[in-house]
Protein backbone atom coordinates (compact mmCIF):
# COMPACT_ATOMS: atom_id res chain seq x y z
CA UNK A 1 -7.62 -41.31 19.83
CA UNK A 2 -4.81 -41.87 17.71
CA UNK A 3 -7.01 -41.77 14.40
CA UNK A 4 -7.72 -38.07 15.85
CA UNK A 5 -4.02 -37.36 16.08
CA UNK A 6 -3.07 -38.47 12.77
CA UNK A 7 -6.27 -36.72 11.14
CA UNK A 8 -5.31 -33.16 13.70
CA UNK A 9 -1.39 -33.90 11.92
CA UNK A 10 -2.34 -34.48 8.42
CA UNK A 11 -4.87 -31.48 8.24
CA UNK A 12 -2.16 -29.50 9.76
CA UNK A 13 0.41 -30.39 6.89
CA UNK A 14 -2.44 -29.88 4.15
CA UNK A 15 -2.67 -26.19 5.89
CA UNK A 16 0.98 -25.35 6.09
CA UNK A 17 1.28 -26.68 2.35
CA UNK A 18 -1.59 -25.07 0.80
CA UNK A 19 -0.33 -21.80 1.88
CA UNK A 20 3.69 -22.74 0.20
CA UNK A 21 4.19 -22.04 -3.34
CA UNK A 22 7.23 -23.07 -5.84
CA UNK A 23 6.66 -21.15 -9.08
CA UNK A 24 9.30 -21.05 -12.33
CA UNK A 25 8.47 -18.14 -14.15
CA UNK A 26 9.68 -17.18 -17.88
CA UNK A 27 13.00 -16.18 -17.46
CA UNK A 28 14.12 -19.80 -15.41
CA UNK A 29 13.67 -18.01 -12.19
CA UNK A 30 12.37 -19.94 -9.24
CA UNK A 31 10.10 -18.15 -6.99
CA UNK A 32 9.13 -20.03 -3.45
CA UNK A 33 6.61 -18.72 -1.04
CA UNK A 34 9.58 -19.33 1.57
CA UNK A 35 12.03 -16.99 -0.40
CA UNK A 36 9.99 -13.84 -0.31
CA UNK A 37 9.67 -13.88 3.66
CA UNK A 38 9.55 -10.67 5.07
CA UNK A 39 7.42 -9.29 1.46
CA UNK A 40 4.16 -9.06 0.66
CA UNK A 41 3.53 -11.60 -2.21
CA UNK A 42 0.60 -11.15 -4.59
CA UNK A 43 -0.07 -14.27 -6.93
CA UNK A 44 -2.46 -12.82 -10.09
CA UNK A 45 -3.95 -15.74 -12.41
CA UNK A 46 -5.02 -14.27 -15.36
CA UNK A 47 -5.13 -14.29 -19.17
CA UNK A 48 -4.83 -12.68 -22.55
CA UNK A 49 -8.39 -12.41 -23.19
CA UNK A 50 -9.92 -11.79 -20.18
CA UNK A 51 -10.82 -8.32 -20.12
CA UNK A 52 -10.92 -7.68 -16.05
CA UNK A 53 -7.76 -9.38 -16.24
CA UNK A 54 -6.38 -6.84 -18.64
CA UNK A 55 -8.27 -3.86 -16.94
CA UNK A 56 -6.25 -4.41 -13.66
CA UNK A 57 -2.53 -4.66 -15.30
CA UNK A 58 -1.65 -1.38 -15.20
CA UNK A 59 -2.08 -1.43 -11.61
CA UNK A 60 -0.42 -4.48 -11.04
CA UNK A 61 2.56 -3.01 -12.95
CA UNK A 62 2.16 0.25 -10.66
CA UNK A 63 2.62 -1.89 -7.28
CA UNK A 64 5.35 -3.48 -8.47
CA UNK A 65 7.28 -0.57 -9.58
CA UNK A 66 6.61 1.24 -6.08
CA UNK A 67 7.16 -1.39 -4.13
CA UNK A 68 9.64 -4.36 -5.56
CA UNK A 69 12.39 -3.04 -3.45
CA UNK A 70 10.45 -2.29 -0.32
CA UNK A 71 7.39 -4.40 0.65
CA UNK A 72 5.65 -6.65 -1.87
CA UNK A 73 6.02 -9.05 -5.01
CA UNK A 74 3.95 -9.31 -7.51
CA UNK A 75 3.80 -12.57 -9.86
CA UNK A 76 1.33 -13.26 -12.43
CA UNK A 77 0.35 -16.49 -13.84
CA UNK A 78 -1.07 -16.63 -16.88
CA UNK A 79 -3.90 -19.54 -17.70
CA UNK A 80 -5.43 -20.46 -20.75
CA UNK A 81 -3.39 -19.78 -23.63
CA UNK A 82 -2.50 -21.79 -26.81
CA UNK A 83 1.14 -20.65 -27.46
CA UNK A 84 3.62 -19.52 -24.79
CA UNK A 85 5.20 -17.08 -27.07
CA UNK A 86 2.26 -15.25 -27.87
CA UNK A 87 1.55 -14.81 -23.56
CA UNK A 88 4.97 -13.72 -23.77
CA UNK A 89 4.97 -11.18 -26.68
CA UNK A 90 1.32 -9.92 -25.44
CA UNK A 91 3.17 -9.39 -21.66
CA UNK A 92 6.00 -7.33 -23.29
CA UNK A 93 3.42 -5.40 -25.43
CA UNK A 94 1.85 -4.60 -22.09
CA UNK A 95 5.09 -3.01 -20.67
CA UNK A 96 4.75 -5.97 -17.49
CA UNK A 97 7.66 -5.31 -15.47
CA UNK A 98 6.90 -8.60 -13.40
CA UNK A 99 7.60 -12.24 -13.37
CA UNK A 100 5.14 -13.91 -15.51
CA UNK A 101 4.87 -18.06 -14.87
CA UNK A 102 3.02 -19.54 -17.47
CA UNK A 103 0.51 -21.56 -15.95
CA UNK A 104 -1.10 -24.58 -16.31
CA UNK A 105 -3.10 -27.22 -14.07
CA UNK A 106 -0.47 -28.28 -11.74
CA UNK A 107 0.93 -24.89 -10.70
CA UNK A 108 -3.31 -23.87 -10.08
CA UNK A 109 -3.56 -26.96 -7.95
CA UNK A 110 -0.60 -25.01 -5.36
CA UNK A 111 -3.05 -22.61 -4.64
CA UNK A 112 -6.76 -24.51 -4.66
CA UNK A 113 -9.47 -24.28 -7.07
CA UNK A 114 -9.51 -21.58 -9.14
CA UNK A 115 -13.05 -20.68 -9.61
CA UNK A 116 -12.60 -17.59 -12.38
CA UNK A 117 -10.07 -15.40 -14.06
CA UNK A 118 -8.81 -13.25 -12.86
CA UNK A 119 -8.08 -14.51 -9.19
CA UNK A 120 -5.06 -12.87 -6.65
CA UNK A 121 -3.69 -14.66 -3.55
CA UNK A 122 -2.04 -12.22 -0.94
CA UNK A 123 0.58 -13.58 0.99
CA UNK A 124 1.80 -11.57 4.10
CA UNK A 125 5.62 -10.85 5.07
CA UNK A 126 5.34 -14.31 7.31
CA UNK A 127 4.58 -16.12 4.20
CA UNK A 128 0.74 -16.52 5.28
CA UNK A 129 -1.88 -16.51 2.55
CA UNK A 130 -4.55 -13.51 4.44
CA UNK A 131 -6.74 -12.93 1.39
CA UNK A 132 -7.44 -13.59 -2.01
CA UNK A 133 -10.22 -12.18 -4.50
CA UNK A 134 -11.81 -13.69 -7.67
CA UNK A 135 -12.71 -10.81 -10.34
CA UNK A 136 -10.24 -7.69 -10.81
CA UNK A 137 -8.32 -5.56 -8.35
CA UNK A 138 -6.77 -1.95 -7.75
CA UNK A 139 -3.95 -0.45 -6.62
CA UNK A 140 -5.53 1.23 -4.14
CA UNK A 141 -7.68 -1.79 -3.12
CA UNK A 142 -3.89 -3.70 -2.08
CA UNK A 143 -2.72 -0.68 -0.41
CA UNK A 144 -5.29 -0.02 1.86
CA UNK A 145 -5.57 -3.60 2.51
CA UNK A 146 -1.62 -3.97 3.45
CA UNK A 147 -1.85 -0.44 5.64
CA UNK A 148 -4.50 -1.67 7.29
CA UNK A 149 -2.78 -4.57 8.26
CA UNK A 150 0.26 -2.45 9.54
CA UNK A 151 -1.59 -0.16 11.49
CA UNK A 152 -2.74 -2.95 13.21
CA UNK A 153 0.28 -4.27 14.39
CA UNK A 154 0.89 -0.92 16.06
């Protein structure tokens, strides 16, 4: 019985954690799961030469810009590179108005396995990860998917 317990506790804390994030992105600025209550967080791995990757930064960019002040985040993490400056230069060269982390095992391991690039983890205003999605995403795709959510709650 209290094998059961302890297993019931420790799969609890495994849950709780798995769904917490601590991030340090480019610029020294630490992003936590737990600081971004009451958003919408959306965690992008990607990279440089990953072409889906590339294909859905313009509408990453787009959701930040409209809604940074209002309702969601948007951090990217960028994976497999060789140089951090050249993530960095390729980022400005892309016009990406977000945070970028640059990535590496240990920050993947917050969120689980990642099983392809790119891959997005949505986090809800509790701080709850709802959904994520291996291959690219839209704009649209997130907004329906966040005002579906809120017309539920009505």
């Amino acid at each position: 019985m209290l094998k059961r317990i302890l297993l019931g506790i420790s799969l609890l804390l495994f849950v709780v954690s798995a769904s917490a994030f601590t991030l340090t992105d480019s610029k020294g600025v630490v992003h936590t799961s737990d600081s971004y209550k009451g958003k919408w967080v959306l965690v992008n791995f990607w990279a440089t030469w990953c072409p889906p990757c590339l294909e859905e930064i313009p509408d990453l960019i787009a959701l930040h810009e409209k809604y940074r002040k209002t309702k969601l985040e948007v951090i990217g993490i960028a994976m497999d590179y060789q140089d951090p400056k050249q993530v960095l230069s390729f980022a400005d060269s892309m016009f990406i108005s977000y945070p970028i982390v640059l990535g590496d095992s240990k920050i993947a391991a917050q969120f689980g396995r990642l099983q392809g690039l790119p891959t997005s983890y949505l986090y809800n205003p509790e701080g709850k990860l709802v959904a994520y999605q291996v291959g690219g995403l839209t704009k649209k795709a997130v907004e329906d998917y966040i005002n579906s959510k809120a017309a539920n709650k009505k």
